[in-house]
Protein backbone atom coordinates (compact mmCIF):
# COMPACT_ATOMS: atom_id res chain seq x y z
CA UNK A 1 0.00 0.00 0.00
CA UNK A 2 1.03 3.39 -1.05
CA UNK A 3 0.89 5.50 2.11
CA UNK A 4 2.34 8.53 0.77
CA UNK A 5 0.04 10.30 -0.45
CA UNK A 6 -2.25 10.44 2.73
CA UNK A 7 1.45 11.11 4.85
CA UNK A 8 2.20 13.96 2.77
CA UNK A 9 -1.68 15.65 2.26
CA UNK A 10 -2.13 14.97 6.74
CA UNK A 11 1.70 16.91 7.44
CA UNK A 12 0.25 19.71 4.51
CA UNK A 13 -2.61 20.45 6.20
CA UNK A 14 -1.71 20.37 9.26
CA UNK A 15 1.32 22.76 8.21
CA UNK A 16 -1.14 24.97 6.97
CA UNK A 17 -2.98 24.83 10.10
CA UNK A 18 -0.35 25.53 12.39
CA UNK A 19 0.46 28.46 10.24
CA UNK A 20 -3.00 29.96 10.83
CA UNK A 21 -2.57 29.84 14.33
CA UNK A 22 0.64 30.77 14.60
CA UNK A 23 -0.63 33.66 12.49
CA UNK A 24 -3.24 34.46 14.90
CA UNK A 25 -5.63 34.16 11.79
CA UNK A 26 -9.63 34.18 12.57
CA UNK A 27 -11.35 30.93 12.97
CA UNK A 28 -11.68 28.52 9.03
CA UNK A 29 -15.12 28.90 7.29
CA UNK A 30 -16.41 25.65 6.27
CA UNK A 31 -15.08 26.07 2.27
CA UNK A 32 -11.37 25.96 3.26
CA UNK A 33 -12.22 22.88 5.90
CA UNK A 34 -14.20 21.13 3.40
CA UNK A 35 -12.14 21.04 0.93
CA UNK A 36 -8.85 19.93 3.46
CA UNK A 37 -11.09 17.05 4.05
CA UNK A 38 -11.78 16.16 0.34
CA UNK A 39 -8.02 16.31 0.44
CA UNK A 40 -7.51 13.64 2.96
CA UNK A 41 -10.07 11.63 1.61
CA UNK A 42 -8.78 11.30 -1.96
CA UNK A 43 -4.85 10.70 -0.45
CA UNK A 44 -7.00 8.09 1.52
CA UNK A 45 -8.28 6.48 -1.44
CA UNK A 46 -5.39 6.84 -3.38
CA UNK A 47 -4.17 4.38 -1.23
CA UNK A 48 -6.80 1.76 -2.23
CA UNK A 49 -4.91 1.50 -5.16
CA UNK A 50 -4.22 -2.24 -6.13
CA UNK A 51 -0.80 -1.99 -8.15
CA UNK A 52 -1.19 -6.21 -8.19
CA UNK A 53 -4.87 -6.43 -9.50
CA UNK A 54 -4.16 -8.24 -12.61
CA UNK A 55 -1.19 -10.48 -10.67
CA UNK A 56 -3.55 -11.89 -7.93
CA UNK A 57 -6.97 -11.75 -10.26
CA UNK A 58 -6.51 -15.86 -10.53
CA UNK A 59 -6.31 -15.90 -6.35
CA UNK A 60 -9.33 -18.04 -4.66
CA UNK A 61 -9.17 -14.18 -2.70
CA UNK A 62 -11.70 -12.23 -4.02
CA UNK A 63 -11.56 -7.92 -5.33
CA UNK A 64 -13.80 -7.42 -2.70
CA UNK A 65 -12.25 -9.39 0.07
CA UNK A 66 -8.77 -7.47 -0.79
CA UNK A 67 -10.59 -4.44 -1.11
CA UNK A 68 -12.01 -4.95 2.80
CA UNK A 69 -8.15 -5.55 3.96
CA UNK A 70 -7.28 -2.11 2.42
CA UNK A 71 -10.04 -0.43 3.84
CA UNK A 72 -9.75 -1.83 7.19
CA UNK A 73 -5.80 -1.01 7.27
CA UNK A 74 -7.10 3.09 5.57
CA UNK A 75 -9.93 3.84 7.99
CA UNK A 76 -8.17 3.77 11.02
CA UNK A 77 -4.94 5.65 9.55
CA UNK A 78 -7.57 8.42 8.03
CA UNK A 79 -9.26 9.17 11.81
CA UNK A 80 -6.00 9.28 13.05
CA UNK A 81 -5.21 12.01 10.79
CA UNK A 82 -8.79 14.19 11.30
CA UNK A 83 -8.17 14.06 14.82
CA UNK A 84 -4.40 15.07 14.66
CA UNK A 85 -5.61 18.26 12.15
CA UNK A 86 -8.50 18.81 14.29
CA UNK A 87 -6.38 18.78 17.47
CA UNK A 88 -4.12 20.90 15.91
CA UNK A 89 -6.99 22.74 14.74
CA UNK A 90 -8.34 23.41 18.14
CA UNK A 91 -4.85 24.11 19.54
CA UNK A 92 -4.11 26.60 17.24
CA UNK A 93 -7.92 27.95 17.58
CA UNK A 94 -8.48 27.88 13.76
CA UNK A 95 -10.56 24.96 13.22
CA UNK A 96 -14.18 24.38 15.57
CA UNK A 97 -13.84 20.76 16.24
CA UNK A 98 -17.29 18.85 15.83
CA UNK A 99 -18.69 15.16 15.16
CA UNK A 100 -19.89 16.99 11.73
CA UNK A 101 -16.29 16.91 10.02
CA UNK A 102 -16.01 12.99 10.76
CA UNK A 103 -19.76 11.81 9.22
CA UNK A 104 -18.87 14.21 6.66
CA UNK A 105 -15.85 12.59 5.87
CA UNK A 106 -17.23 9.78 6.13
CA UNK A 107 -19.74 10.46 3.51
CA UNK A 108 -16.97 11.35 1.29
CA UNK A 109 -15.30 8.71 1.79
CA UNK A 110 -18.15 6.35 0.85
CA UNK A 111 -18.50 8.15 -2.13
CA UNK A 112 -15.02 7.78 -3.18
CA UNK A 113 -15.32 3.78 -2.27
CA UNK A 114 -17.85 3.54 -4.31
CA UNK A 115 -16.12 5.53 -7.43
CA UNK A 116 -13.45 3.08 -6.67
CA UNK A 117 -15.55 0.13 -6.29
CA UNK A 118 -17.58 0.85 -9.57
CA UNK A 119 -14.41 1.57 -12.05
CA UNK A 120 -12.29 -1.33 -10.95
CA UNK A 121 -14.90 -3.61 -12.77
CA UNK A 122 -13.43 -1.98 -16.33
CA UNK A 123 -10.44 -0.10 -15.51
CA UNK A 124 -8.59 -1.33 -12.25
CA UNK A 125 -6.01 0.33 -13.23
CA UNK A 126 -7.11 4.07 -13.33
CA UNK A 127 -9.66 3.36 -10.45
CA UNK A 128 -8.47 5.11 -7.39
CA UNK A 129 -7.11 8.13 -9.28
CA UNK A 130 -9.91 8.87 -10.40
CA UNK A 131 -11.84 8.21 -7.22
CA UNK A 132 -9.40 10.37 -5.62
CA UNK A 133 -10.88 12.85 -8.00
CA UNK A 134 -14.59 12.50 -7.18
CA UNK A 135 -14.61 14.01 -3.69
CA UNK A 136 -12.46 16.98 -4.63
CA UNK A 137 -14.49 17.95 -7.24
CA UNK A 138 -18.10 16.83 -5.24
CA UNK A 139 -15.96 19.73 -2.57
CA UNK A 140 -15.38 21.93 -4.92
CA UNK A 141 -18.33 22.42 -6.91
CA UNK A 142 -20.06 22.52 -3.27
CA UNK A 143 -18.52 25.92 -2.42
CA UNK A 144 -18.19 27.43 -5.57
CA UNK A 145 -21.69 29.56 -6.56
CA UNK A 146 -22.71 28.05 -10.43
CA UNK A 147 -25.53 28.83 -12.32
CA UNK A 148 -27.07 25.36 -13.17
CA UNK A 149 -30.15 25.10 -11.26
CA UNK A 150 -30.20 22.48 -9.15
CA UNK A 151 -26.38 21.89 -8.78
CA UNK A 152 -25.97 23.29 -5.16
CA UNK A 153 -29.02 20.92 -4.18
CA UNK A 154 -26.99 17.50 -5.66
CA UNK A 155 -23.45 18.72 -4.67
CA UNK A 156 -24.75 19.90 -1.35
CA UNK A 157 -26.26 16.73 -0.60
CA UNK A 158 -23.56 15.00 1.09
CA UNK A 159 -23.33 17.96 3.38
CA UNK A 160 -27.31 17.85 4.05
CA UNK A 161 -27.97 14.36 4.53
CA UNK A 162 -24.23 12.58 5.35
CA UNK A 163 -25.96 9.35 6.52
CA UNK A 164 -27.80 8.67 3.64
CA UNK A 165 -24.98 9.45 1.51
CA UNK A 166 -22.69 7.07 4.05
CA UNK A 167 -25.74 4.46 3.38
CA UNK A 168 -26.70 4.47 -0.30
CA UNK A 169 -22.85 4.81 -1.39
CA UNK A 170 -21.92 2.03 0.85
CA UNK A 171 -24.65 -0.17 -0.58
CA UNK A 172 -23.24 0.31 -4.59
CA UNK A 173 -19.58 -0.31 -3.15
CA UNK A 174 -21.15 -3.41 -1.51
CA UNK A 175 -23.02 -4.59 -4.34
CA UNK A 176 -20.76 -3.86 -6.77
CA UNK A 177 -17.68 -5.53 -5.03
CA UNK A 178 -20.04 -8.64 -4.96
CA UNK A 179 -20.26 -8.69 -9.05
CA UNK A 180 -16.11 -8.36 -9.52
């Protein structure tokens, strides 16, 4: 596993962090902490990345059962590095700490899974760049102002309604694992 990425994006942030308070800079609006989170989450799924796919495809083990060990070995490493930011965070007095950033997260992450989950049935190969991708640009589209009716509504969803995000995006990663 490729733990670079999420090593490098955690020590960036909380750089930046640190900066702020150091800075004695007000308190982060939600934009600039949303999109440090989409940050995390796509170095966390980055990580997913099976370099071995086509190698271990004839294994008795299963996409999804590999898929499981990854996740299993990401999730923990990925709270440990909200919680480091948002103790930083709180240290520093630039970041509120709240529940809200992890089921957020965790809503992101789903969605990202699920990207993942989805394009390693065709292209295992450009799967978790791409679904490093989604959550950034779910983020960014978020915060931006556009003027598409009904964007905001569908890119402010996983904001609105995180558990039902968490759920329905966990459910196509499930199923979908199940077909590969």
């Amino acid at each position: 596993m490729r733990w670079r990425p999420l090593g490098a994006v955690t020590t960036a942030i909380g750089l930046v962090v640190l900066a702020l308070g150091a800075a004695d800079a007000p308190r982060l609006a939600n934009p600039p902490v949303m999109i440090a989170i989409a940050l995390l989450i796509a170095a966390a799924v980055l990580t997913l990345d099976d370099p071995a796919h086509s190698l271990v495809a004839a294994v008795p083990c299963g996409f999804g059962r590999r898929l499981a060990h990854r996740v299993a070995l990401v999730v923990p490493a990925t709270l440990a590095c909200l919680a480091s930011i948002g103790w930083v965070g709180r240290r520093a007095d630039t970041v509120s700490g709240s529940s809200q950033i992890l089921i957020v997260a965790a809503a992101l992450g789903a969605i990202a899974v699920a990207t993942h989950v989805l394009l390693a049935q065709w292209r295992p190969d450009v799967a978790a760049p791409v679904a490093a991708v989604v959550p950034a640009c779910w983020v960014v589209l978020g915060v931006t102002p556009s003027s598409v009716p009904g964007l905001a509504e569908v890119t402010d969803l996983w904001l609105n309604h995180p558990w039902a995000v968490c759920a329905c995006a966990s459910a196509v990663a499930v199923v979908a694992a199940r077909r590969i």
